[in-house]
C-alpha atoms as a PDB file:
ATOM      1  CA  UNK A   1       7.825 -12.825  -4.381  1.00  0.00           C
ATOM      2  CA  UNK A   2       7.664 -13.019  -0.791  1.00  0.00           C
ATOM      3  CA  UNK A   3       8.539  -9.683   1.248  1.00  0.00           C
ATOM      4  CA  UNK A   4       9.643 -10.694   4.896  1.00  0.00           C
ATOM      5  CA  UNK A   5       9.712  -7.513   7.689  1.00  0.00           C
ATOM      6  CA  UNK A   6      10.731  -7.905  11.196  1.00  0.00           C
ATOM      7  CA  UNK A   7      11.640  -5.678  13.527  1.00  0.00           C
ATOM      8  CA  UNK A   8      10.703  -4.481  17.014  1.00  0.00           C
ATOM      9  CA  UNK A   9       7.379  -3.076  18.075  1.00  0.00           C
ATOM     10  CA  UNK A  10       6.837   0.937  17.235  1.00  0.00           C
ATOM     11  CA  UNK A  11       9.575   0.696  14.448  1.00  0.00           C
ATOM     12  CA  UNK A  12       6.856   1.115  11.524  1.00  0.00           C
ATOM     13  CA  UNK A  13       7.720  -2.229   9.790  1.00  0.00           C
ATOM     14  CA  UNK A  14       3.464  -2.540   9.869  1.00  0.00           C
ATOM     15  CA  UNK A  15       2.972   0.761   8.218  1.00  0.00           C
ATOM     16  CA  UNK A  16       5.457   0.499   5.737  1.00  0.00           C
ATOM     17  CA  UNK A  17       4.374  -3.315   5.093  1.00  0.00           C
ATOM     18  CA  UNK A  18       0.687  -2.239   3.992  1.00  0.00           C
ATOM     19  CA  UNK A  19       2.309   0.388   1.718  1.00  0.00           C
ATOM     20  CA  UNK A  20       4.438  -2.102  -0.133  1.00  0.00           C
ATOM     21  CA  UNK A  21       1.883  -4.670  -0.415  1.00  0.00           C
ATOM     22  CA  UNK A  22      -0.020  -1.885  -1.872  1.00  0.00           C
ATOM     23  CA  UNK A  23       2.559  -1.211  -4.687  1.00  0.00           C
ATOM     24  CA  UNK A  24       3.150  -4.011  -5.439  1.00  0.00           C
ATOM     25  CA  UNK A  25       0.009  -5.451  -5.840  1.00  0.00           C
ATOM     26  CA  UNK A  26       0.535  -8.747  -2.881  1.00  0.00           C
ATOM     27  CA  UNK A  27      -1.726 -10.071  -0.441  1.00  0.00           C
ATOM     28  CA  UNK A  28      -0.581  -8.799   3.553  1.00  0.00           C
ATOM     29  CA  UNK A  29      -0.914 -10.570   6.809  1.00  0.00           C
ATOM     30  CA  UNK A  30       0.169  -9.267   9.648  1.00  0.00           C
ATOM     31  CA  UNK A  31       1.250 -11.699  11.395  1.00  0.00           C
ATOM     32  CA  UNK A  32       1.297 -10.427  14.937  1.00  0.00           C
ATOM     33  CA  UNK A  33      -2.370 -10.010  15.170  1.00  0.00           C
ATOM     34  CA  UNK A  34      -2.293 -13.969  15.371  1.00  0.00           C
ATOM     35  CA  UNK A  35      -0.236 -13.824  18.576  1.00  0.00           C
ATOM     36  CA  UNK A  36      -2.524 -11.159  19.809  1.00  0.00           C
ATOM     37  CA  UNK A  37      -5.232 -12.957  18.579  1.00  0.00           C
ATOM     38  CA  UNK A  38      -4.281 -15.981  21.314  1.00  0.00           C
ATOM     39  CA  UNK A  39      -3.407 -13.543  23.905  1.00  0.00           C
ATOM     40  CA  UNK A  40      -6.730 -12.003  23.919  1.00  0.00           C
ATOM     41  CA  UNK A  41      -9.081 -15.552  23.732  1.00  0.00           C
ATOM     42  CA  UNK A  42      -6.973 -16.619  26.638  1.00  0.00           C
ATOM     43  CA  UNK A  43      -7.697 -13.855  28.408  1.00  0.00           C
ATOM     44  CA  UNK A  44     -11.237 -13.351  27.908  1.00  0.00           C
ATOM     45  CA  UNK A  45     -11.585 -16.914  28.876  1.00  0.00           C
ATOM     46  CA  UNK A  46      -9.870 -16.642  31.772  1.00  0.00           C
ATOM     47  CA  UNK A  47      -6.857 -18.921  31.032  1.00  0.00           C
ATOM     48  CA  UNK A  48      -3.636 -18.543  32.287  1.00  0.00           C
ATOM     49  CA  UNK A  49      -1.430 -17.236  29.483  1.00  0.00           C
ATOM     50  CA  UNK A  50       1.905 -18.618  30.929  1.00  0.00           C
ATOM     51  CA  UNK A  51       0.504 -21.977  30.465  1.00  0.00           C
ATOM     52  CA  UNK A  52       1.605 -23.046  26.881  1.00  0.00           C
ATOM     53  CA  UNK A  53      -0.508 -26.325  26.926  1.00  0.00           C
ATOM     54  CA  UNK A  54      -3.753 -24.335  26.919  1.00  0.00           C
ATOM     55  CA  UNK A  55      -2.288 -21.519  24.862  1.00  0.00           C
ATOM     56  CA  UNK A  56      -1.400 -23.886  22.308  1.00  0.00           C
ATOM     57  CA  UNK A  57      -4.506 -25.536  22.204  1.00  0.00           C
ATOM     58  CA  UNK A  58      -6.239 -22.055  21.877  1.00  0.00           C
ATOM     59  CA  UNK A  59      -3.666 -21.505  18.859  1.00  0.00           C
ATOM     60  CA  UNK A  60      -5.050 -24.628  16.996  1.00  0.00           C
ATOM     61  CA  UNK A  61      -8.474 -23.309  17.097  1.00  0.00           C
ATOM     62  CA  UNK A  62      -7.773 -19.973  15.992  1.00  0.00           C
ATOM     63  CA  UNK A  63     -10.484 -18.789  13.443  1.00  0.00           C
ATOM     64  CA  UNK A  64      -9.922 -16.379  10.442  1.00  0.00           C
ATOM     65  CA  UNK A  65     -12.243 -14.022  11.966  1.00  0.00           C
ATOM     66  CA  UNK A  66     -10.335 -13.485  15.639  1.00  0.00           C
ATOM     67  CA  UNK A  67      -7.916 -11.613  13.888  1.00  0.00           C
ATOM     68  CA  UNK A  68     -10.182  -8.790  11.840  1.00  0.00           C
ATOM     69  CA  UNK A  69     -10.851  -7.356  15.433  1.00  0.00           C
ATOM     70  CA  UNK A  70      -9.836  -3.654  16.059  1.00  0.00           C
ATOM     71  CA  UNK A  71      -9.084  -4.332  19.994  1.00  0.00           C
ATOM     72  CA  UNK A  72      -6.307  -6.351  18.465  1.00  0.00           C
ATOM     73  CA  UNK A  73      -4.325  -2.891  17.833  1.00  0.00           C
ATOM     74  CA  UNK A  74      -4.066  -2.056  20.888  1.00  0.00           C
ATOM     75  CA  UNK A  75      -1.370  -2.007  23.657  1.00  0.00           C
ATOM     76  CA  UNK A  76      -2.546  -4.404  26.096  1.00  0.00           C
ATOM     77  CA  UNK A  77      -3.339  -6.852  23.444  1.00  0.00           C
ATOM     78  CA  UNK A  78       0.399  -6.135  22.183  1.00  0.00           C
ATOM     79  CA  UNK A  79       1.321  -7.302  25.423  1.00  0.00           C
ATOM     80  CA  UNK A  80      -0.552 -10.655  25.878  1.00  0.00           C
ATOM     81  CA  UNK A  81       0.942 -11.680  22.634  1.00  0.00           C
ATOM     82  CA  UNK A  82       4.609 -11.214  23.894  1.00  0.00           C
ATOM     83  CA  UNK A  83       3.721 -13.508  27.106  1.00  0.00           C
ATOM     84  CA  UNK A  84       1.978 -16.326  24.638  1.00  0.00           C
ATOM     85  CA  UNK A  85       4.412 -16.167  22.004  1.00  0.00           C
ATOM     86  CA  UNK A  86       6.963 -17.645  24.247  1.00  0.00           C
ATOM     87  CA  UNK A  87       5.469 -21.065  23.836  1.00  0.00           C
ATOM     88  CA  UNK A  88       6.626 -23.279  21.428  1.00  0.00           C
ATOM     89  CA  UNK A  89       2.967 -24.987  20.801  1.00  0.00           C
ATOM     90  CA  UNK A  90       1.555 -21.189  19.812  1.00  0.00           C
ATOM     91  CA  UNK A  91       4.209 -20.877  17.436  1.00  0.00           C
ATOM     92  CA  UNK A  92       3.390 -24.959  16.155  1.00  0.00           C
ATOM     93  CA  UNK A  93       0.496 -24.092  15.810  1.00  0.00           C
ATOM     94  CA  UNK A  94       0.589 -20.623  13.661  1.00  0.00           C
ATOM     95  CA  UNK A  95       3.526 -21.705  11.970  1.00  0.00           C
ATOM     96  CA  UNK A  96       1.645 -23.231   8.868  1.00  0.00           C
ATOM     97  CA  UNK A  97      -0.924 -20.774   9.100  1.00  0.00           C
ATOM     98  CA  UNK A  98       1.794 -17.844   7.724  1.00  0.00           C
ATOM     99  CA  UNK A  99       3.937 -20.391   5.696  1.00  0.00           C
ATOM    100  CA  UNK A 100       0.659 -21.265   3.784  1.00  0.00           C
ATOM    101  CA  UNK A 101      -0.549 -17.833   3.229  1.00  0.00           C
ATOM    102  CA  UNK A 102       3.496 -16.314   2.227  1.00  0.00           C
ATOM    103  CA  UNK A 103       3.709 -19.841  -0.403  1.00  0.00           C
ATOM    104  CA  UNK A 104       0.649 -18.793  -2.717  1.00  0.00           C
ATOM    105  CA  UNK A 105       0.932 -17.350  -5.980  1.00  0.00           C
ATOM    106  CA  UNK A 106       1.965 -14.483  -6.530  1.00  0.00           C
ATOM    107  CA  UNK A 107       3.436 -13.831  -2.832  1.00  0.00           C
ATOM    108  CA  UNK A 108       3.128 -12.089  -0.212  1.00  0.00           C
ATOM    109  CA  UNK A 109       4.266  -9.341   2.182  1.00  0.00           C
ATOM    110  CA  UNK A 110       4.801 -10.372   6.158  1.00  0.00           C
ATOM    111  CA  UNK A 111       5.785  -8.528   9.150  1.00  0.00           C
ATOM    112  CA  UNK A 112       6.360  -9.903  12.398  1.00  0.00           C
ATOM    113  CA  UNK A 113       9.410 -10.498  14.653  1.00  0.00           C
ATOM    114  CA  UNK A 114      10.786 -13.742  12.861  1.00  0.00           C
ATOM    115  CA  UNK A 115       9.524 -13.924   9.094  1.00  0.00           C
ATOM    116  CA  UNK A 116      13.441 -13.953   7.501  1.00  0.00           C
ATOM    117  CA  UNK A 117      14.525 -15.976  10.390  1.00  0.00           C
ATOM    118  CA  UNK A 118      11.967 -18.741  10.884  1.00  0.00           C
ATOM    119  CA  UNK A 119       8.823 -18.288   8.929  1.00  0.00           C
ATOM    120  CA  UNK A 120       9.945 -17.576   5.557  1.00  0.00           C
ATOM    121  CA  UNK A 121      13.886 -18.398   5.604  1.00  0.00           C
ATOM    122  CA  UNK A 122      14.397 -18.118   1.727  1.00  0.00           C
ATOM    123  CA  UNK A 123      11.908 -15.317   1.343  1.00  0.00           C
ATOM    124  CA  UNK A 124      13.144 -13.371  -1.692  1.00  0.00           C
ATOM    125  CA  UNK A 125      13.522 -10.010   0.252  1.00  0.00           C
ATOM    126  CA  UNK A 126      14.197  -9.521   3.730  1.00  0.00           C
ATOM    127  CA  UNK A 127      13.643  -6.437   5.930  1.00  0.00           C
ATOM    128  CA  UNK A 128      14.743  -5.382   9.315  1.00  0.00           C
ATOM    129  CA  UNK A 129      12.673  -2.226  10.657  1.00  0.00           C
ATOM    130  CA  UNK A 130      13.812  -0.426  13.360  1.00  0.00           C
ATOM    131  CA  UNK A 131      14.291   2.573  15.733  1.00  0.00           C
ATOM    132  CA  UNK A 132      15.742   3.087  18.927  1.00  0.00           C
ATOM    133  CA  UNK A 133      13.281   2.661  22.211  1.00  0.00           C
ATOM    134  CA  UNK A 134      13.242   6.444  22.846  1.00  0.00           C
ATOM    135  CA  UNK A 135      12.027   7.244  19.242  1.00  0.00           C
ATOM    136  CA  UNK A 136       9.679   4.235  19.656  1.00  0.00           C
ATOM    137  CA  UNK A 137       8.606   5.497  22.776  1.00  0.00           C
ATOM    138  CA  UNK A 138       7.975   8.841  21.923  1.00  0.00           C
ATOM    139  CA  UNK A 139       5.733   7.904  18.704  1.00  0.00           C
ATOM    140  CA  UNK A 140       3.383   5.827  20.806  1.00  0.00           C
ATOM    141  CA  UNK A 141       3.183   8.350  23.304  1.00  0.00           C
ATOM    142  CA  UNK A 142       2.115  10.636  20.706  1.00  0.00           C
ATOM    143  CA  UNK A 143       0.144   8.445  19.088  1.00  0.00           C
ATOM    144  CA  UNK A 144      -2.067   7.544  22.639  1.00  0.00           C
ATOM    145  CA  UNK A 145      -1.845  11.317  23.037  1.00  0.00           C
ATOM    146  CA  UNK A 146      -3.610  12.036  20.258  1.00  0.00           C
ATOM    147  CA  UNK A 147      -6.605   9.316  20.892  1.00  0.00           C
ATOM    148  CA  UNK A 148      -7.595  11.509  23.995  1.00  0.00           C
ATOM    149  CA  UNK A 149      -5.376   9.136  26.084  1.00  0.00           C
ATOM    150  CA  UNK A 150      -2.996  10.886  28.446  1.00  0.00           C
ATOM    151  CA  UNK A 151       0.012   8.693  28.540  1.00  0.00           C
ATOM    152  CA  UNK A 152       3.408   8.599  30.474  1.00  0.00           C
ATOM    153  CA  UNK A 153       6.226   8.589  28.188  1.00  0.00           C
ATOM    154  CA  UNK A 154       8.279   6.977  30.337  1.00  0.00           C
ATOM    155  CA  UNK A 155       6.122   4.236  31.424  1.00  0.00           C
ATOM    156  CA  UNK A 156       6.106   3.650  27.785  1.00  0.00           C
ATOM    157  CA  UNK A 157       9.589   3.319  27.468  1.00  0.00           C
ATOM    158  CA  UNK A 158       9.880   0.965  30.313  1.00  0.00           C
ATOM    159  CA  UNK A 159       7.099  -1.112  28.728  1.00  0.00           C
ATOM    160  CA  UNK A 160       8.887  -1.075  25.213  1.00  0.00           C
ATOM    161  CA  UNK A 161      12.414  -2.200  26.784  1.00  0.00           C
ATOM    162  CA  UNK A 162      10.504  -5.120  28.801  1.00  0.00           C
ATOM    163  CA  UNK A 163       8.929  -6.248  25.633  1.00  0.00           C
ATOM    164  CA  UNK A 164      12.041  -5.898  23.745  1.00  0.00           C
ATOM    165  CA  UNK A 165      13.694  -7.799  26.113  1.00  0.00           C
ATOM    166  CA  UNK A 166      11.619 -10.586  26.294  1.00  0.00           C
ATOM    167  CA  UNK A 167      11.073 -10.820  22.702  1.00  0.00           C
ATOM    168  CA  UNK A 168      14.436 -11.574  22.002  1.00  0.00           C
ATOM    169  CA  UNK A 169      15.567 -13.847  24.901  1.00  0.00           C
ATOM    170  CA  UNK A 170      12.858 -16.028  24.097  1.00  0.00           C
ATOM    171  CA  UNK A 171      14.134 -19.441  23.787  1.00  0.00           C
ATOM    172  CA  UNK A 172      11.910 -20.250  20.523  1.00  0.00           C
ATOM    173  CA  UNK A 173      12.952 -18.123  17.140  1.00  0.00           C
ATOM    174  CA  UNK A 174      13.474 -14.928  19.317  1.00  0.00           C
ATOM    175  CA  UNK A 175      13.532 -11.410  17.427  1.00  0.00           C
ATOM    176  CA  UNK A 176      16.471 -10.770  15.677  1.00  0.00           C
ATOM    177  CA  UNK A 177      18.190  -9.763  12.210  1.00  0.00           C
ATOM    178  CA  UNK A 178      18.502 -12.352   9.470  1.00  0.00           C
ATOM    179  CA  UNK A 179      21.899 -12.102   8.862  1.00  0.00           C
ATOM    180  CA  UNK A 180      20.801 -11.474   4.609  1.00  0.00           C
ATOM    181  CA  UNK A 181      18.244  -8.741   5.606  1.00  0.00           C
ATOM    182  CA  UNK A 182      19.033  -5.407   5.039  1.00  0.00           C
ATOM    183  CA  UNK A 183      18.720  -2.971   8.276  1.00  0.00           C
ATOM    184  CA  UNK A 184      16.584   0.362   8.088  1.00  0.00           C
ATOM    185  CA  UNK A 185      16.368   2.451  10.949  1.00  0.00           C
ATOM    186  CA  UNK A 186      13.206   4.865  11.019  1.00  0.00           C
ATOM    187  CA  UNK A 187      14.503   6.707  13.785  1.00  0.00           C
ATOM    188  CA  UNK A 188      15.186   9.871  11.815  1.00  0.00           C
ATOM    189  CA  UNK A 189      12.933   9.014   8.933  1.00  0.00           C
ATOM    190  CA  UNK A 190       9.330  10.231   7.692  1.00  0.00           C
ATOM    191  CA  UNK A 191       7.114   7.423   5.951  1.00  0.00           C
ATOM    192  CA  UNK A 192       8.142   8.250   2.845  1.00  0.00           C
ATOM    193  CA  UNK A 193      11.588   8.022   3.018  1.00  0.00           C
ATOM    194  CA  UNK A 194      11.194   4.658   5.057  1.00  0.00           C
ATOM    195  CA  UNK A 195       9.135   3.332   1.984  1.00  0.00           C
ATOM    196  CA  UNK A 196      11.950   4.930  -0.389  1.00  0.00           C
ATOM    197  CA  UNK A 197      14.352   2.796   1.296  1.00  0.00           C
ATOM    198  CA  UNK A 198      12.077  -0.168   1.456  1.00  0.00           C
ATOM    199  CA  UNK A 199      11.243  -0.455  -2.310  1.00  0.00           C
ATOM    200  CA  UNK A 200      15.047   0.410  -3.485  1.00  0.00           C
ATOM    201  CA  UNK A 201      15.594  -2.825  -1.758  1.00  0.00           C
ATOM    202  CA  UNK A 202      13.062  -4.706  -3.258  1.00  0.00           C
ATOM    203  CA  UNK A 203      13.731  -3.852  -6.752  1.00  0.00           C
ATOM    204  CA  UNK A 204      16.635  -4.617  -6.540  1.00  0.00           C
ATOM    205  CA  UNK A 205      16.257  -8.143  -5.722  1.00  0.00           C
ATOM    206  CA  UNK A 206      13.120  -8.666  -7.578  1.00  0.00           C
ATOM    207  CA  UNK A 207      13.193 -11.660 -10.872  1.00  0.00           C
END
């Protein structure tokens, strides 16, 4: 059974994605942290990440082990993997990387911006996790808040819109709702009534 979440970023499709791999007993990957894998190499190497000839070249040798790194997580690595994964040789290059790992026995559970749409098209289960940009907003703001960071909310908010906006005019599988994938909006639910939602989805569709 493969479990395919997209959604925008600060929606909580990664939390509830390690809780249902969890219950159900499937590997997860994450599959953002491969994008913000890139981003980060390029920029520690000093490469320019609008230049999708050497981002895609840094794609290809991507190594397990770039993307077990806690810097990953954070927002400026968020960001360098919006501006890289606007190039089709990234996503060439990562594409079989996710397929692979989503096609082994006994499945898996993915979250990204286009699993249902491009990765995994006939994934069993589809999810689309969201909330609006203020609710996003105000959970990262928190969330930086309580790290000892003092954040503005509304930079954040402006920084969440951009990201938005750029994920989904990309020209190359932008972010968007399979049109099979059901739609769950966390903007006025707690974790547990996300994952509620989540798995009366799934069991529902499961063999």
């Amino acid at each position: 059974m493969i479990i395919a979440i997209d959604g925008p970023a600060g929606a909580g499709k990664g939390t509830l994605a390690l809780r249902l791999a969890a219950h159900y007993g499937l590997p997860y990957l994450d599959t953002g942290l491969l994008y913000r894998a890139v981003g980060r190499l390029m920029a520690e190497r000093g490469l320019d990440l609008d230049d999708p000839v050497a981002a895609g070249a840094v794609a290809e040798g991507l190594d397990p082990s770039h993307i077990a790194e806690a810097e990953l997580r954070g927002r400026e690595a968020g960001e360098l993997a919006s501006r890289v994964a606007v190039h089709p040789e990234v996503r060439a290059a990562l594409i079989a990387f996710q397929r692979d790992f989503a096609r082994r026995p006994p499945g898996a559970v993915l979250d990204g911006r286009d699993i249902g749409t491009a990765i995994c098209p006939d994934a069993e289960v589809k999810l689309f996790v969201t909330a609006s940009p203020e609710v996003r907003a105000h959970r990262r703001t928190d969330e930086l808040n309580a790290k000892g960071r003092d954040v503005d909310y509304a930079r954040i908010l402006e920084e969440i819109r951009e990201r938005d906006e750029r994920d989904a005019g990309r020209m190359s599988a932008p972010l968007r709702q399979a049109r099979d994938a059901v739609r769950i909006d966390t903007s006025a639910l707690d974790i547990d009534g996300v994952f509620n939602a989540a798995r009366a989805v799934i069991d529902a569709n499961r063999p």
